[in-house]
Protein backbone atom coordinates (compact mmCIF):
# COMPACT_ATOMS: atom_id res chain seq x y z
CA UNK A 1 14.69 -8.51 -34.37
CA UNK A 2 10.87 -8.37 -33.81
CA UNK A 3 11.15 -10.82 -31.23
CA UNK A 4 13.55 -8.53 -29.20
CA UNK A 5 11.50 -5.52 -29.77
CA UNK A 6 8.30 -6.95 -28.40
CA UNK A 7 10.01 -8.62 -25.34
CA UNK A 8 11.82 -4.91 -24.73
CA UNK A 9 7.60 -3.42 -25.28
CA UNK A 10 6.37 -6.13 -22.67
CA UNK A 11 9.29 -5.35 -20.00
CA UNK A 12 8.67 -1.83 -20.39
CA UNK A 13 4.99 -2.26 -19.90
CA UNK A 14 5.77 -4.52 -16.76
CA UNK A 15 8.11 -2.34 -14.99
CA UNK A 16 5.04 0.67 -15.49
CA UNK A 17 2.65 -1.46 -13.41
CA UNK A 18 5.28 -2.94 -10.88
CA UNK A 19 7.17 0.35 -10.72
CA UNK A 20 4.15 2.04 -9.25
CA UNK A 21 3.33 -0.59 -7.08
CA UNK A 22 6.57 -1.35 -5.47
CA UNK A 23 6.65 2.61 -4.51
CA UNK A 24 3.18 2.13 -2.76
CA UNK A 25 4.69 -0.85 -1.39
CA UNK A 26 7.91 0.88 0.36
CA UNK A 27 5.68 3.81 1.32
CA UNK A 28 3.18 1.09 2.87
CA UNK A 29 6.38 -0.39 5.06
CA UNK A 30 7.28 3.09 6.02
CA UNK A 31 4.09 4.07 7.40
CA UNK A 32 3.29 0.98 9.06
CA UNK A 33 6.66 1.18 10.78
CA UNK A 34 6.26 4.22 11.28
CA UNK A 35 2.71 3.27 13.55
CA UNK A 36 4.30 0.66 14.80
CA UNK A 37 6.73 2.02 16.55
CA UNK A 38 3.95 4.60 18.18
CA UNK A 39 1.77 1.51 18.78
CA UNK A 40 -0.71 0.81 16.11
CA UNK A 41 -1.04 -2.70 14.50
CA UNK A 42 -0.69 -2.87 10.73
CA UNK A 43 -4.35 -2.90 10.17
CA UNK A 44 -4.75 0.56 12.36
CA UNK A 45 -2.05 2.59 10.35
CA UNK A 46 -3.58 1.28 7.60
CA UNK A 47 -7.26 2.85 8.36
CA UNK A 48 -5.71 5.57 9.99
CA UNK A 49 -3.85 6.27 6.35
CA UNK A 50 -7.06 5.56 4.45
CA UNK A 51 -9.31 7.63 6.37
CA UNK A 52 -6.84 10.02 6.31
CA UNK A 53 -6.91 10.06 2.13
CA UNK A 54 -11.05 10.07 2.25
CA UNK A 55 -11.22 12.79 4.31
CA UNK A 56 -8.05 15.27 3.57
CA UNK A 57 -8.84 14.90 -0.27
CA UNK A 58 -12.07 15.73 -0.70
CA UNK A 59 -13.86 13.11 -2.12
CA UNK A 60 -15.84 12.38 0.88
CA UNK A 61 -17.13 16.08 0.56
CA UNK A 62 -19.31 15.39 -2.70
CA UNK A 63 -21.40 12.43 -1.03
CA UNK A 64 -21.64 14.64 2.35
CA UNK A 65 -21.77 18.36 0.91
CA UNK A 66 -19.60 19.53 3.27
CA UNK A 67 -15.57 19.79 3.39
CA UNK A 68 -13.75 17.86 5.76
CA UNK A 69 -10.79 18.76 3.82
CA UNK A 70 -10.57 22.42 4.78
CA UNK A 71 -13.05 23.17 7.62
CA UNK A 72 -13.65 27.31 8.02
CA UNK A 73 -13.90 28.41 11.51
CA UNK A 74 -14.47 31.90 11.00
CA UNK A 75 -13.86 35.36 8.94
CA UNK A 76 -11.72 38.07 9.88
CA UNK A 77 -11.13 41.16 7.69
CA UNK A 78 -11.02 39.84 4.63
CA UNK A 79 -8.92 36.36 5.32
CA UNK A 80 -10.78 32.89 6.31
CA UNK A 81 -9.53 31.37 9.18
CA UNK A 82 -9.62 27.33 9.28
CA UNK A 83 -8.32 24.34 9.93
CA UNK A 84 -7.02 21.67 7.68
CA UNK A 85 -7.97 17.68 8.33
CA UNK A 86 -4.43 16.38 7.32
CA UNK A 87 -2.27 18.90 9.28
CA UNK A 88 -4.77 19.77 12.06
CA UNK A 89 -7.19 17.41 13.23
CA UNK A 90 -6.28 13.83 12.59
CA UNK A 91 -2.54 14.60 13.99
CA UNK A 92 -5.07 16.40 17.66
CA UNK A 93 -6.92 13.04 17.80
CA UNK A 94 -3.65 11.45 16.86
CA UNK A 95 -1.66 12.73 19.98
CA UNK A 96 -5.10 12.81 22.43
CA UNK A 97 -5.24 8.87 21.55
CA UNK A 98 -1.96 8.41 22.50
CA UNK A 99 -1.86 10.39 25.32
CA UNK A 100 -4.59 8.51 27.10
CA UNK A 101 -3.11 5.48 25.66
């Protein structure tokens, strides 16, 4: 009976550390496909992905002091107009790089 109930403890603490890693896995084949099939190597998508995470979330902006994250171009009226790294400015390099490509 104890024996059972620390085998089902261990399994259960197993499948929380593969679980999380075999979803970072598939999403890791997906993107890499994904920049594949647009004509980056594995290691490219990769950085490209990484860089991405460093700049769009904002940890990068503490060492730096200032945010690559969400980048303010100007005011109008009471509204900030800006542009976003993750929706804006890597996917402009993104398509630039390919287009000269």
């Amino acid at each position: 009976m104890l024996a059972t109930s620390v085998l089902t403890q261990i399994g259960t603490y197993i499948l929380y550390i593969l679980l999380p890693l075999l979803i970072l896995y598939i999403g890791y084949l997906i993107v890499t496909k994904a920049f594949n099939d647009m004509g980056f190597s594995s290691l490219e998508a990769t950085i490209i992905v990484f860089v991405s995470f460093l700049l769009g979330s904002g940890i990068v902006d503490e060492f730096v002091g200032f945010s690559f994250s969400n980048i303010h171009l100007f005011v109008f009226g009471n509204w900030i107009v800006g542009i976003n790294t993750g929706g804006a400015i890597i996917p402009v390099i993104l398509s630039a790089y390919l287009s000269i490509k």
